[in-house]
N, C-alpha and C. Protein backbone atom coordinates (compact mmCIF):
# COMPACT_ATOMS: atom_id res chain seq x y z
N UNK A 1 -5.00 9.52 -11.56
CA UNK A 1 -5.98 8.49 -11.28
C UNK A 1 -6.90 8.38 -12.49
N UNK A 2 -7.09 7.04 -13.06
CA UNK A 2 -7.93 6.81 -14.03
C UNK A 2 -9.68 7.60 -13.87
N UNK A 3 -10.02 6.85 -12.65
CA UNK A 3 -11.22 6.74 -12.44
C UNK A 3 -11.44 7.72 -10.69
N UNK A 4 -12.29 8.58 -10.95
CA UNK A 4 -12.35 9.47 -9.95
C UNK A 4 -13.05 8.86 -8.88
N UNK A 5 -13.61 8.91 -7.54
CA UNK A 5 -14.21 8.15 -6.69
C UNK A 5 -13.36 8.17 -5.54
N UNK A 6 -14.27 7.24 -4.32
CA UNK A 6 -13.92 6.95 -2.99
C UNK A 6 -13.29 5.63 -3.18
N UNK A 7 -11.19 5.32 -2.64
CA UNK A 7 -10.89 4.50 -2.45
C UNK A 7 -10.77 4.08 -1.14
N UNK A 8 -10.43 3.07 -0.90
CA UNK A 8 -10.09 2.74 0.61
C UNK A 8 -8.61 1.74 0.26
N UNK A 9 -7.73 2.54 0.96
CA UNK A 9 -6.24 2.66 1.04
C UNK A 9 -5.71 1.72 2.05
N UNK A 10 -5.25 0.13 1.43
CA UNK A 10 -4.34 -0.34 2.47
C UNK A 10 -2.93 -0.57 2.15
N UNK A 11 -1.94 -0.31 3.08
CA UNK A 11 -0.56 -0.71 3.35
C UNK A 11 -0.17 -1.64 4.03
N UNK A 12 0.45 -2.84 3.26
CA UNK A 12 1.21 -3.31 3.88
C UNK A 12 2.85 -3.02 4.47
N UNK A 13 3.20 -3.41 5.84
CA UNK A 13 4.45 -3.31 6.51
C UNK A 13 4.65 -4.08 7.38
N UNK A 14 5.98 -3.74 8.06
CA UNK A 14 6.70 -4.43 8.83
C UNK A 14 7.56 -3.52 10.15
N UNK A 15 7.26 -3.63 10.79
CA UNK A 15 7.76 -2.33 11.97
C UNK A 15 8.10 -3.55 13.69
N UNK A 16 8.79 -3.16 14.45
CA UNK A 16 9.40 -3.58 15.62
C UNK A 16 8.38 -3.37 16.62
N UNK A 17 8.07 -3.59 17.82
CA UNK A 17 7.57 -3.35 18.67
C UNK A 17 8.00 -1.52 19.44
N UNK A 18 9.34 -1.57 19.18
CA UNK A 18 9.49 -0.69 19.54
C UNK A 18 9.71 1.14 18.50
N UNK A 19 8.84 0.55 17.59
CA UNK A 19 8.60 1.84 16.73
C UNK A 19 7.50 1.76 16.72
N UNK A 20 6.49 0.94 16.97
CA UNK A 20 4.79 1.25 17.07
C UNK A 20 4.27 3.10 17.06
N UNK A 21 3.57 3.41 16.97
CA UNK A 21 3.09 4.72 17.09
C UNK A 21 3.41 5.14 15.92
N UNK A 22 3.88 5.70 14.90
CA UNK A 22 3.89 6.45 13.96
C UNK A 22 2.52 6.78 13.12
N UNK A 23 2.55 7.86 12.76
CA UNK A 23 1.18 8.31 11.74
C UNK A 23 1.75 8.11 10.54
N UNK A 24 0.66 8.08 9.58
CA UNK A 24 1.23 7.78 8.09
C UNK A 24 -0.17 8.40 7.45
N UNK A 25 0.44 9.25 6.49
CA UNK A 25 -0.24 9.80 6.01
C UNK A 25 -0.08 9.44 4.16
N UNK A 26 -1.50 9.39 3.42
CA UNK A 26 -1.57 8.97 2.21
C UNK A 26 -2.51 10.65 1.80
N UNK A 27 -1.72 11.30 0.33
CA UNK A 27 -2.31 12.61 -0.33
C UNK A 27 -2.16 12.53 -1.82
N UNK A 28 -3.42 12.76 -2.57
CA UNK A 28 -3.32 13.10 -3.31
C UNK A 28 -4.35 14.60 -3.98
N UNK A 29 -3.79 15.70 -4.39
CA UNK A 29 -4.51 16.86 -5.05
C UNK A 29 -5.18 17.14 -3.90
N UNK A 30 -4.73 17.25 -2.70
CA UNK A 30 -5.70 17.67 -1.50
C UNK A 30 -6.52 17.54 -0.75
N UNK A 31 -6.96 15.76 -1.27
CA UNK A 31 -7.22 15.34 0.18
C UNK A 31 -5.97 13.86 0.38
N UNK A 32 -6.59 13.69 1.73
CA UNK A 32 -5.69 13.03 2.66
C UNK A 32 -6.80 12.05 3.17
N UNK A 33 -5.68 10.89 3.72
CA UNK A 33 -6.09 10.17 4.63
C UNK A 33 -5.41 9.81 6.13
N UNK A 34 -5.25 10.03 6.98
CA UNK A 34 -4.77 9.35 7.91
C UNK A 34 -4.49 8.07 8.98
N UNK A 35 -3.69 7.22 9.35
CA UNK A 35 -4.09 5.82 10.45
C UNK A 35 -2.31 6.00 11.00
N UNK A 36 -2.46 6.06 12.32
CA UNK A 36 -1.67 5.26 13.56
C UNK A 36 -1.43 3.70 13.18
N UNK A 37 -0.21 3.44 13.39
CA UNK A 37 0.65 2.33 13.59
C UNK A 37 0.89 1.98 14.59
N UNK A 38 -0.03 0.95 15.04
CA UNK A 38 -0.47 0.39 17.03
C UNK A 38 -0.12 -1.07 16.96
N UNK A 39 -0.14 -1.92 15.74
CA UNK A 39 -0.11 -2.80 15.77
C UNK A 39 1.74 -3.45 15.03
N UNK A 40 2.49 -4.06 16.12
CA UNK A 40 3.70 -4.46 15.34
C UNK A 40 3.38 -5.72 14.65
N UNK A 41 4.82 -5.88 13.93
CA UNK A 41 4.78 -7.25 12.84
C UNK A 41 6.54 -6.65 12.91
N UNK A 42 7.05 -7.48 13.65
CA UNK A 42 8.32 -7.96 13.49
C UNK A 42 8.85 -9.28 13.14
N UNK A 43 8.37 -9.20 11.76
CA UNK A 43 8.58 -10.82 10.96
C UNK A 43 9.80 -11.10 10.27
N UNK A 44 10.57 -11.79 11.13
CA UNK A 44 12.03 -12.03 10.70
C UNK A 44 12.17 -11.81 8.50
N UNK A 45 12.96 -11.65 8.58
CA UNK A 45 13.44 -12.05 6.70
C UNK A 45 13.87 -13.56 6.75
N UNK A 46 13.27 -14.14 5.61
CA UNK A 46 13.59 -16.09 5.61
C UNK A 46 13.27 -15.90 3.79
N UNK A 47 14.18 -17.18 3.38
CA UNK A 47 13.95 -17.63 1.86
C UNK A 47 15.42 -17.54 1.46
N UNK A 48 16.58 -17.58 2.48
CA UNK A 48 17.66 -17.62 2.04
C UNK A 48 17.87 -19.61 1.85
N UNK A 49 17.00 -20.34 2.22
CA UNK A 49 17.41 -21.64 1.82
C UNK A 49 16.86 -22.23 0.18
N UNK A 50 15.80 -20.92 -0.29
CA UNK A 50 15.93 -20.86 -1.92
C UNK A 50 16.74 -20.39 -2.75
N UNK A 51 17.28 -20.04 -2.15
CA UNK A 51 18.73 -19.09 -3.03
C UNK A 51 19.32 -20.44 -3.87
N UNK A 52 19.87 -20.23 -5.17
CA UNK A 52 20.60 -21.17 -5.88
C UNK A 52 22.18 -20.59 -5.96
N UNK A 53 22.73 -19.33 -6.18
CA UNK A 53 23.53 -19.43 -5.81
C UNK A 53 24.37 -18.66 -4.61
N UNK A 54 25.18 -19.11 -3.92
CA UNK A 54 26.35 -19.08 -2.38
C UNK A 54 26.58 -17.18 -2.70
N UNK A 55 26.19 -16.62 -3.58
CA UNK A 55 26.99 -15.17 -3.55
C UNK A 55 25.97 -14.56 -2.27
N UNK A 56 25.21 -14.42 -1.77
CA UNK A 56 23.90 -14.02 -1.08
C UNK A 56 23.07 -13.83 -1.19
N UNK A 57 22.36 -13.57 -0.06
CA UNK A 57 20.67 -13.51 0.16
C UNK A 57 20.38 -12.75 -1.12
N UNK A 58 19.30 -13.96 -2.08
CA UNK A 58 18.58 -13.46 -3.09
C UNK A 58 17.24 -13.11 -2.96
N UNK A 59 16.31 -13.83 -2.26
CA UNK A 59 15.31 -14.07 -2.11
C UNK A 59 14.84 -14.31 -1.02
N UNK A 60 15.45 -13.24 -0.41
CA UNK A 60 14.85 -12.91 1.27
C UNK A 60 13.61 -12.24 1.15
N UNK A 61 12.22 -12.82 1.68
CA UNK A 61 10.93 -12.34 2.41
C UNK A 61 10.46 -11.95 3.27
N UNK A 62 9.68 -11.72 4.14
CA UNK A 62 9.04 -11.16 5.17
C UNK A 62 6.95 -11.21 5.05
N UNK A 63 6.74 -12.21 6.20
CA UNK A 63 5.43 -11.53 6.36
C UNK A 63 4.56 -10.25 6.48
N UNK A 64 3.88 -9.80 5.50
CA UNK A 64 3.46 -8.32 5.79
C UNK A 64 2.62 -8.48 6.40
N UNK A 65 2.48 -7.41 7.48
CA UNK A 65 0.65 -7.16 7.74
C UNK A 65 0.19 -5.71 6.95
N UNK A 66 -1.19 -6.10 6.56
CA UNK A 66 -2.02 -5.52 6.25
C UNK A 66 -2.54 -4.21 7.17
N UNK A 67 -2.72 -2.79 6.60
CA UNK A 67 -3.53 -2.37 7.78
C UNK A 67 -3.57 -0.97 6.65
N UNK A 68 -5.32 -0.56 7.31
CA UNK A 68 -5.95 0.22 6.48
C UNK A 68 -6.06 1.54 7.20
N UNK A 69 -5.58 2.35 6.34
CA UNK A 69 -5.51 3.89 6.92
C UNK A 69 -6.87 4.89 6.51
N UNK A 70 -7.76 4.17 5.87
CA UNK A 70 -9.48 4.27 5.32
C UNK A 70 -9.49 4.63 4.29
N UNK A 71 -10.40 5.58 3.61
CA UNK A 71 -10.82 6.17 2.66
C UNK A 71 -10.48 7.34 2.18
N UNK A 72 -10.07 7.60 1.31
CA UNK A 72 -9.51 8.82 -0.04
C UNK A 72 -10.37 9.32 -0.98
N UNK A 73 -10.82 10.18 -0.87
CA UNK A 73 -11.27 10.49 -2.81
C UNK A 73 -10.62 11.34 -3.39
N UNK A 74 -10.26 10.41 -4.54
CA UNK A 74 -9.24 10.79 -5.81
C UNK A 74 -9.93 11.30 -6.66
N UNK A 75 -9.15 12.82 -7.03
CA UNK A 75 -10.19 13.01 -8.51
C UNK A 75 -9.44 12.47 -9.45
N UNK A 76 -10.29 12.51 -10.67
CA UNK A 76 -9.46 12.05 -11.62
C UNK A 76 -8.10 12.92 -12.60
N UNK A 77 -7.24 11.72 -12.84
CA UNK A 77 -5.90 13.08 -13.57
C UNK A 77 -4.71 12.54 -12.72
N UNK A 78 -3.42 13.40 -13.61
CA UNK A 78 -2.65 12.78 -13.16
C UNK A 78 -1.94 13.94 -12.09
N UNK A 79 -1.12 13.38 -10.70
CA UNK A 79 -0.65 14.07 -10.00
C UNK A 79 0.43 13.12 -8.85
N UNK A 80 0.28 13.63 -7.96
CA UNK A 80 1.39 12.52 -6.81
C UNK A 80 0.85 11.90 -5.78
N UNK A 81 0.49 11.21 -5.97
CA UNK A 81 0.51 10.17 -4.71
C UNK A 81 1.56 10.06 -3.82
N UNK A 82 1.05 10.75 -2.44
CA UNK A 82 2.31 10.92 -1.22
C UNK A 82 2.15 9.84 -0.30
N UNK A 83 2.95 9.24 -0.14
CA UNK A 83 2.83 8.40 1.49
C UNK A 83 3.44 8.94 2.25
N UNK A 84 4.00 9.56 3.41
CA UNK A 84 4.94 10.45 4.46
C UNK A 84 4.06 10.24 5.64
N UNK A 85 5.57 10.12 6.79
CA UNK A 85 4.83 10.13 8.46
C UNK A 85 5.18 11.31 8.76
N UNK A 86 4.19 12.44 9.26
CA UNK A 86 4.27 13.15 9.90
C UNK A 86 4.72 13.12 11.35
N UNK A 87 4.76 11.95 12.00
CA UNK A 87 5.01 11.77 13.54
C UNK A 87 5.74 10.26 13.67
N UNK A 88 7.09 10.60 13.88
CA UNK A 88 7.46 9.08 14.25
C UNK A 88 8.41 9.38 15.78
N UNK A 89 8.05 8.75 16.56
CA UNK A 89 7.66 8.89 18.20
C UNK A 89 9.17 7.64 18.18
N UNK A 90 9.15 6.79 17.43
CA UNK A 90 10.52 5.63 17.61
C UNK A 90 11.87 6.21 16.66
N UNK A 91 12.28 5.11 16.08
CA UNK A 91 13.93 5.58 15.58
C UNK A 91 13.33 5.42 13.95
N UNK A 92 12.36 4.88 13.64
CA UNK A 92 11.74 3.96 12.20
C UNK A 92 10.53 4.47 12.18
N UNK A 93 9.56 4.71 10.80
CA UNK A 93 8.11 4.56 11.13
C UNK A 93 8.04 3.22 10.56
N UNK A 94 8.37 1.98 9.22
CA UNK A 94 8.12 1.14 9.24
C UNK A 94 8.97 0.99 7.73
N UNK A 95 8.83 -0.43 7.55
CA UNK A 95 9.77 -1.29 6.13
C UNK A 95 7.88 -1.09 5.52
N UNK A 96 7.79 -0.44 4.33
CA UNK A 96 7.00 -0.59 3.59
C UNK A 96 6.91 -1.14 2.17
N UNK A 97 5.92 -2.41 2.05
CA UNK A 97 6.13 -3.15 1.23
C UNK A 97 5.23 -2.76 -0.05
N UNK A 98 4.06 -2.24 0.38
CA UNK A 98 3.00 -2.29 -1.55
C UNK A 98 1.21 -1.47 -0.19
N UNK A 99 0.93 -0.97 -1.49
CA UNK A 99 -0.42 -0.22 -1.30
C UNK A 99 -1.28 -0.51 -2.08
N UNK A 100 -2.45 -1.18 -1.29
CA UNK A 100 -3.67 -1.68 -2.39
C UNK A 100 -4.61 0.06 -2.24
N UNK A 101 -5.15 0.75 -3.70
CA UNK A 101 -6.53 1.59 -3.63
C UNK A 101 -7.56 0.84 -4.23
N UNK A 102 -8.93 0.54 -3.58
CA UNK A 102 -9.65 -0.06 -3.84
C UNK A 102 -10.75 0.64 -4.21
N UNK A 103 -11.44 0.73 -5.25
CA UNK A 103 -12.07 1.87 -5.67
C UNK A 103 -13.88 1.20 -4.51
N UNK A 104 -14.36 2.14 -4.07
CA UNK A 104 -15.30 1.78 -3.40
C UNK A 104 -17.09 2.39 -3.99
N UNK A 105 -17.60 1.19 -3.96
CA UNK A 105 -18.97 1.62 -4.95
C UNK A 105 -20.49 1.83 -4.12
């Protein structure tokens, strides 16, 4: 991490109704954050009518939702950034698309 401080950690995904519940956990150098997955987003894949050419789906999308698992403080330096579910209660914890850290002032 460049800059040491309190971020606030969101993920976007995509999960079924019937995998709801999973924990997801975000770590780096020892601390953590935690948030439950209560809310589904089963948003079909579409953008196969942009495709230019017939070989297949190039440019298949999906609506993400947004959802914030809170606040982190990162020290500064380099190390691993973990995402992992400790608890997945369905068959999936979720299709994960991108993680905003927002440094908080």
């Amino acid at each position: 991490m460049a800059t040491a401080g309190k971020y606030e950690a969101v993920i976007y995904y995509a999960v079924p109704s019937a995998d709801i519940g999973s924990t997801v956990e975000l770590s780096f150098q020892g601390n953590r954050v935690e948030g439950k997955v209560t809310v589904a987003n089963d948003a079909p894949l579409h953008g196969t009518e942009h495709d230019r050419a017939p070989r297949g789906p190039e440019s298949l999308v999906r609506d993400w939702k947004p959802m914030t698992l809170g606040e982190i403080e990162l020290k500064q330096g380099r190390g691993q950034l973990t995402l992992r579910a400790p608890q997945i209660p369905g068959k999936s914890v979720m299709d994960f698309r991108l993680m905003f850290l927002t440094l908080k002032k």
